[in-house]
N, C-alpha and C. Protein backbone atom coordinates (compact mmCIF):
# COMPACT_ATOMS: atom_id res chain seq x y z
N UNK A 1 -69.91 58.05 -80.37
CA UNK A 1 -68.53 57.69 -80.31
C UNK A 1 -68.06 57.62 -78.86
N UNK A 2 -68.73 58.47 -78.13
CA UNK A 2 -68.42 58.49 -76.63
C UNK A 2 -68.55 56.93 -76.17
N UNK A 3 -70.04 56.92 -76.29
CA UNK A 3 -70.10 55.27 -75.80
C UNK A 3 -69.48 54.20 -76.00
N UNK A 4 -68.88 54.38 -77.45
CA UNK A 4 -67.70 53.06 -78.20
C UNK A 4 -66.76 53.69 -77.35
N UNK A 5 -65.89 54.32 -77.13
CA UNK A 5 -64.92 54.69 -76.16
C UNK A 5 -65.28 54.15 -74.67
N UNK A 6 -66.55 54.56 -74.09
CA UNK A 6 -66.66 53.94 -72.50
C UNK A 6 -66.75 52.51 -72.91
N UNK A 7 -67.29 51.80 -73.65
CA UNK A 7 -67.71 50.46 -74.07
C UNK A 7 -66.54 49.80 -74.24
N UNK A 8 -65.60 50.53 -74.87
CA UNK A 8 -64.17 49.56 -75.03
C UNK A 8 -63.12 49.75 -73.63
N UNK A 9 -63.61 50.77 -72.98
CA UNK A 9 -62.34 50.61 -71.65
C UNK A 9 -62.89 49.92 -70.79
N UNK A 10 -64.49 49.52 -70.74
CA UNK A 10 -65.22 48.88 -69.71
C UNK A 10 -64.83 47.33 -70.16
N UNK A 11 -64.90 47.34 -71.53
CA UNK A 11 -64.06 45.45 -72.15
C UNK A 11 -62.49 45.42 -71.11
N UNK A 12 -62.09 46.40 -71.41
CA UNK A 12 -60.54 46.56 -71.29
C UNK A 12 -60.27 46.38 -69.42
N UNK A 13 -61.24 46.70 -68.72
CA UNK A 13 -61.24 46.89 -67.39
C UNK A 13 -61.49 45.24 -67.13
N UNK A 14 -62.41 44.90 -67.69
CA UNK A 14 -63.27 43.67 -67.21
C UNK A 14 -62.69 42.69 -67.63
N UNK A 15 -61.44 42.64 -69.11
CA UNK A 15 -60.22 41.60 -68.92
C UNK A 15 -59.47 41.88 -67.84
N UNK A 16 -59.01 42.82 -66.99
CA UNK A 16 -57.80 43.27 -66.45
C UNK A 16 -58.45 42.48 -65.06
N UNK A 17 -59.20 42.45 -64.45
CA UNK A 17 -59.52 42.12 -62.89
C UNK A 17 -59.11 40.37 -63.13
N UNK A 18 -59.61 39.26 -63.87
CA UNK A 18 -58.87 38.01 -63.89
C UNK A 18 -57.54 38.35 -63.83
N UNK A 19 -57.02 38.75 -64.69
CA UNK A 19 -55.57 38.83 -64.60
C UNK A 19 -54.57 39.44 -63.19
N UNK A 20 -55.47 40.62 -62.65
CA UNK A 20 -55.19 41.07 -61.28
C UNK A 20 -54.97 39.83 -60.54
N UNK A 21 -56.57 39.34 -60.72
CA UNK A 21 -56.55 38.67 -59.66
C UNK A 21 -55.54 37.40 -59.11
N UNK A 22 -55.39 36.74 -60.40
CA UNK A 22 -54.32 35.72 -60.69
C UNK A 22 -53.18 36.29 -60.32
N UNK A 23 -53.06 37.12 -60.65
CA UNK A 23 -50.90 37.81 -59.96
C UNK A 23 -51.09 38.46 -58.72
N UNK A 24 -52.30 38.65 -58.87
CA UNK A 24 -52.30 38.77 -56.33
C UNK A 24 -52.51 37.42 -55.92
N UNK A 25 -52.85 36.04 -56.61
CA UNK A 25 -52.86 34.79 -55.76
C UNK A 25 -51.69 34.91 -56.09
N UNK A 26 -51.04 34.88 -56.95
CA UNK A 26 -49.77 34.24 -57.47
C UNK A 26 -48.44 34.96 -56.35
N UNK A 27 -48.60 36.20 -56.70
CA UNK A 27 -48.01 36.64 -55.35
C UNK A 27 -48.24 36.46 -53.91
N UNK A 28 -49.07 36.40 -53.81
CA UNK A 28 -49.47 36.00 -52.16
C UNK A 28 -48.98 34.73 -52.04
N UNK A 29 -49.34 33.99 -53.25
CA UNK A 29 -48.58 32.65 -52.97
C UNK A 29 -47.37 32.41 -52.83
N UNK A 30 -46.79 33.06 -53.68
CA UNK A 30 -44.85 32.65 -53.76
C UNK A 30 -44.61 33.54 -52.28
N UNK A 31 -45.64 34.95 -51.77
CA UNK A 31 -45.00 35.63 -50.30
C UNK A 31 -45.24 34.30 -48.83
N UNK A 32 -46.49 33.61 -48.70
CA UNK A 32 -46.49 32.76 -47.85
C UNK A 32 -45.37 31.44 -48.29
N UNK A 33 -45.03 31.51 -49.53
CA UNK A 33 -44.45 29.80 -49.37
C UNK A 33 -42.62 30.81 -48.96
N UNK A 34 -42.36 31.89 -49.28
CA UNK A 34 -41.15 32.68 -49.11
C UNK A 34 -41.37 32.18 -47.63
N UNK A 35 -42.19 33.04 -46.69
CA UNK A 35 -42.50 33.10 -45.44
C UNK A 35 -41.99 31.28 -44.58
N UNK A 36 -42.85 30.53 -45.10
CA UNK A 36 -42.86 29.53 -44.74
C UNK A 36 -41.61 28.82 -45.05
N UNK A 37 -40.69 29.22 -46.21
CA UNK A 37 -39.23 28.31 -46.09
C UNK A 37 -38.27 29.23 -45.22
N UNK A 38 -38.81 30.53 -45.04
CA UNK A 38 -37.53 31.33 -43.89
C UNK A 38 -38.12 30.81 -42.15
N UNK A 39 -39.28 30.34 -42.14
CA UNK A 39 -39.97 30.12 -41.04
C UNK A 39 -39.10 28.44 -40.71
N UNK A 40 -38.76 27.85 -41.41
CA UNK A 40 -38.34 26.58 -41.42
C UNK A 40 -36.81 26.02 -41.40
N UNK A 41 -36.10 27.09 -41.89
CA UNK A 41 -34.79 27.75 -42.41
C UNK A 41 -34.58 28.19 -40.55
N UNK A 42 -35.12 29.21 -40.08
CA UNK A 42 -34.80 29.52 -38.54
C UNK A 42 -35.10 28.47 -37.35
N UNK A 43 -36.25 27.69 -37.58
CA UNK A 43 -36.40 26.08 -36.33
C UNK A 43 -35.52 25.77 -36.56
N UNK A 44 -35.02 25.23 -38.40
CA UNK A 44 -33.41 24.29 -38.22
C UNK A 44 -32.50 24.94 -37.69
N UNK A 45 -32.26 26.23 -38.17
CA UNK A 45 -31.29 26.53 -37.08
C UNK A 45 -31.15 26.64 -35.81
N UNK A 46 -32.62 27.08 -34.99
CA UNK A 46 -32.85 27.16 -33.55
C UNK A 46 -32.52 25.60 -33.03
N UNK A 47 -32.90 24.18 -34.04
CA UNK A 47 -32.33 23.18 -33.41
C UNK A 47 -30.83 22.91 -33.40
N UNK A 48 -30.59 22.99 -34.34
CA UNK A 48 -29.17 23.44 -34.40
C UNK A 48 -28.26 23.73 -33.07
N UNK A 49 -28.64 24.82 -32.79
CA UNK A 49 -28.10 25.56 -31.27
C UNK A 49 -28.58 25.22 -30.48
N UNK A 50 -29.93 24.51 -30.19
CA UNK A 50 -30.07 23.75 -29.31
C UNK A 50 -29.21 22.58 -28.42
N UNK A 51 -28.82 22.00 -30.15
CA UNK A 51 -28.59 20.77 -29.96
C UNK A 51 -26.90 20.87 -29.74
N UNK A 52 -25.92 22.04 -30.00
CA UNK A 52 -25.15 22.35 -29.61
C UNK A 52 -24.69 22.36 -28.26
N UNK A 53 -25.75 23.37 -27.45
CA UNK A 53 -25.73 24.09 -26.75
C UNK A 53 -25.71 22.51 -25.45
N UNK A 54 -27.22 21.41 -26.32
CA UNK A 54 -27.28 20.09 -24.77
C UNK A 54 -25.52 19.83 -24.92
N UNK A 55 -25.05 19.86 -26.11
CA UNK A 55 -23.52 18.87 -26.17
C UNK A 55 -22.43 19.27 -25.12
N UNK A 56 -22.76 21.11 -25.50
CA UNK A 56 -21.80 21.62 -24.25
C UNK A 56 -22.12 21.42 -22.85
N UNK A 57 -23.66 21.49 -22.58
CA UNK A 57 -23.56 21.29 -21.22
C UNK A 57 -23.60 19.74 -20.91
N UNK A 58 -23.82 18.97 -21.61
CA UNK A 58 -23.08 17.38 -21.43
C UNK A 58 -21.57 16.79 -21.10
N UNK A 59 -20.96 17.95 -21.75
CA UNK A 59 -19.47 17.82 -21.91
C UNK A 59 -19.07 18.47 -20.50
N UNK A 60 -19.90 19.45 -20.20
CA UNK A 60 -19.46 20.37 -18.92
C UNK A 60 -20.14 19.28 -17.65
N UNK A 61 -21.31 19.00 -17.43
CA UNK A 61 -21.52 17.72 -16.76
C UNK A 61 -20.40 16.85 -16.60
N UNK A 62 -19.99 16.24 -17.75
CA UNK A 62 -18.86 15.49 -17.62
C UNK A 62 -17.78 15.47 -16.98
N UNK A 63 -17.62 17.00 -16.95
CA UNK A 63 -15.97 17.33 -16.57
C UNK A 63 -16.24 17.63 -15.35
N UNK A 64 -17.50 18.16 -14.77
CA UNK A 64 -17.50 18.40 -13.45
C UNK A 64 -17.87 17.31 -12.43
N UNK A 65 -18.22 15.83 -13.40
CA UNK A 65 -18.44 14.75 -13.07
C UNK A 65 -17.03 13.88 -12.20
N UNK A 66 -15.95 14.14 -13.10
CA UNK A 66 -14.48 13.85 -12.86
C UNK A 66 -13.97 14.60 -12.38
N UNK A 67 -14.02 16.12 -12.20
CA UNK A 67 -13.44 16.75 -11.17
C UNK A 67 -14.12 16.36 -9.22
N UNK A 68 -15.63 16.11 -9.30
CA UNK A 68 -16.15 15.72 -8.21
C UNK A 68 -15.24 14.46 -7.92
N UNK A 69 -15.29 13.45 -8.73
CA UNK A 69 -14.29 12.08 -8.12
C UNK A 69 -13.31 12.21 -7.89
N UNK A 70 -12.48 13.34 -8.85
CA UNK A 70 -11.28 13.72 -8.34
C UNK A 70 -11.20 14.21 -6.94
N UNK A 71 -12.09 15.19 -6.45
CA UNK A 71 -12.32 15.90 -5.51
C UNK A 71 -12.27 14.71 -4.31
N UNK A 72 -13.25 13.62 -4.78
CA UNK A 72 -13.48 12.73 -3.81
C UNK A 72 -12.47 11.98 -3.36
N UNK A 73 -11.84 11.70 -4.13
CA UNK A 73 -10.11 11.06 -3.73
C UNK A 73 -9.43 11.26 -3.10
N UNK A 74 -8.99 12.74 -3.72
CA UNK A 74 -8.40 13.47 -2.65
C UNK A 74 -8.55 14.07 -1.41
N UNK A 75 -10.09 13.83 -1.12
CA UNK A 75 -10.95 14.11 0.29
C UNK A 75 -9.89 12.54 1.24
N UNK A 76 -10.53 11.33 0.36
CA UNK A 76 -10.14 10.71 1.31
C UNK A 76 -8.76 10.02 1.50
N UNK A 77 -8.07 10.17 0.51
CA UNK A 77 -6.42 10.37 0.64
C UNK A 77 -6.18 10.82 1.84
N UNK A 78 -6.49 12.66 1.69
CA UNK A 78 -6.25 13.36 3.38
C UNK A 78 -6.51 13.16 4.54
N UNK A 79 -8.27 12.26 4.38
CA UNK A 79 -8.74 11.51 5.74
C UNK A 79 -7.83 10.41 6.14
N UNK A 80 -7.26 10.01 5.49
CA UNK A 80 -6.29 8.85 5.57
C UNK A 80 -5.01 9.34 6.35
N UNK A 81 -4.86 10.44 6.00
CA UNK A 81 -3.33 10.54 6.03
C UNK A 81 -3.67 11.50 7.28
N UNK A 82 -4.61 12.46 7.27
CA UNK A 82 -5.13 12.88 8.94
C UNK A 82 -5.00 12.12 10.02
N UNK A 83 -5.72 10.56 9.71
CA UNK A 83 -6.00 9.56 10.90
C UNK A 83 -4.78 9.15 11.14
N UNK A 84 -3.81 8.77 10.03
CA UNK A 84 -2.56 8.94 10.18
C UNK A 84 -1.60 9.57 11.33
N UNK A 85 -1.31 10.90 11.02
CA UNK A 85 -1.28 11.77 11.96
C UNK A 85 -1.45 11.77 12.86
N UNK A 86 -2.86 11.79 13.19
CA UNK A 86 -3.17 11.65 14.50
C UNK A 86 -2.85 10.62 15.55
N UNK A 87 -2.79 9.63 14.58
CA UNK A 87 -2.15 8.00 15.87
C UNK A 87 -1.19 8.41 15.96
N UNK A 88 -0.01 8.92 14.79
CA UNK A 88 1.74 9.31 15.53
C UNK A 88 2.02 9.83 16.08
N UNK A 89 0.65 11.13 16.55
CA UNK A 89 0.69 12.20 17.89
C UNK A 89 0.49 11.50 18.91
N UNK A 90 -0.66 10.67 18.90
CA UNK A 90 -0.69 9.78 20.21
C UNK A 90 0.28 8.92 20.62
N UNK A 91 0.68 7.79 20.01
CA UNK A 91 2.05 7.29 20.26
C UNK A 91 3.17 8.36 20.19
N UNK A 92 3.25 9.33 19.96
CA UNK A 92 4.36 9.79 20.42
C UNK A 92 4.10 10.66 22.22
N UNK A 93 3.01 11.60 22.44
CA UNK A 93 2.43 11.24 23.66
C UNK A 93 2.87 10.80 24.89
């Protein structure tokens, strides 16, 4: 009777390892494809902020683009109005 007892848990063992084995692929599988949509889920977002981040410094380019011309204007406005100056000192002289 012993042996019908080891004989039937050794059946009972030797269904159980397919079945293991199938729900550790099965899990491993659904953990890498988990892995792989949070892995894909964070690039989009890293482009995301990337692509934010060129807009702001495009926009900031920009503005420091028009403040330089501004700058430049008013450089030579003053050269103007210096040389100015300076001839009404001489004719006056």
């Amino acid at each position: 009777m012993n042996t019908t007892l080891i004989a039937a848990a050794q059946a009972d063992e030797s269904l159980a390892w397919p079945e293991a084995i199938i729900a550790s692929v099965a899990v491993a599988s659904f953990l890498i494809g988990f892995v792989v949509v949070i892995w894909q889920l964070l690039a989009t977002y890293r482009a995301r902020m990337s692509i934010t981040r060129e807009n702001a410094y495009q926009a900031l380019a920009e503005r420091t683009t028009a403040s330089q011309e501004r700058i430049a204007a008013d450089l030579a406005e003053l050269r103007v109005k210096v040389s100015t100056m300076e001839r009404l000192m001489k004719e006056v002289e």
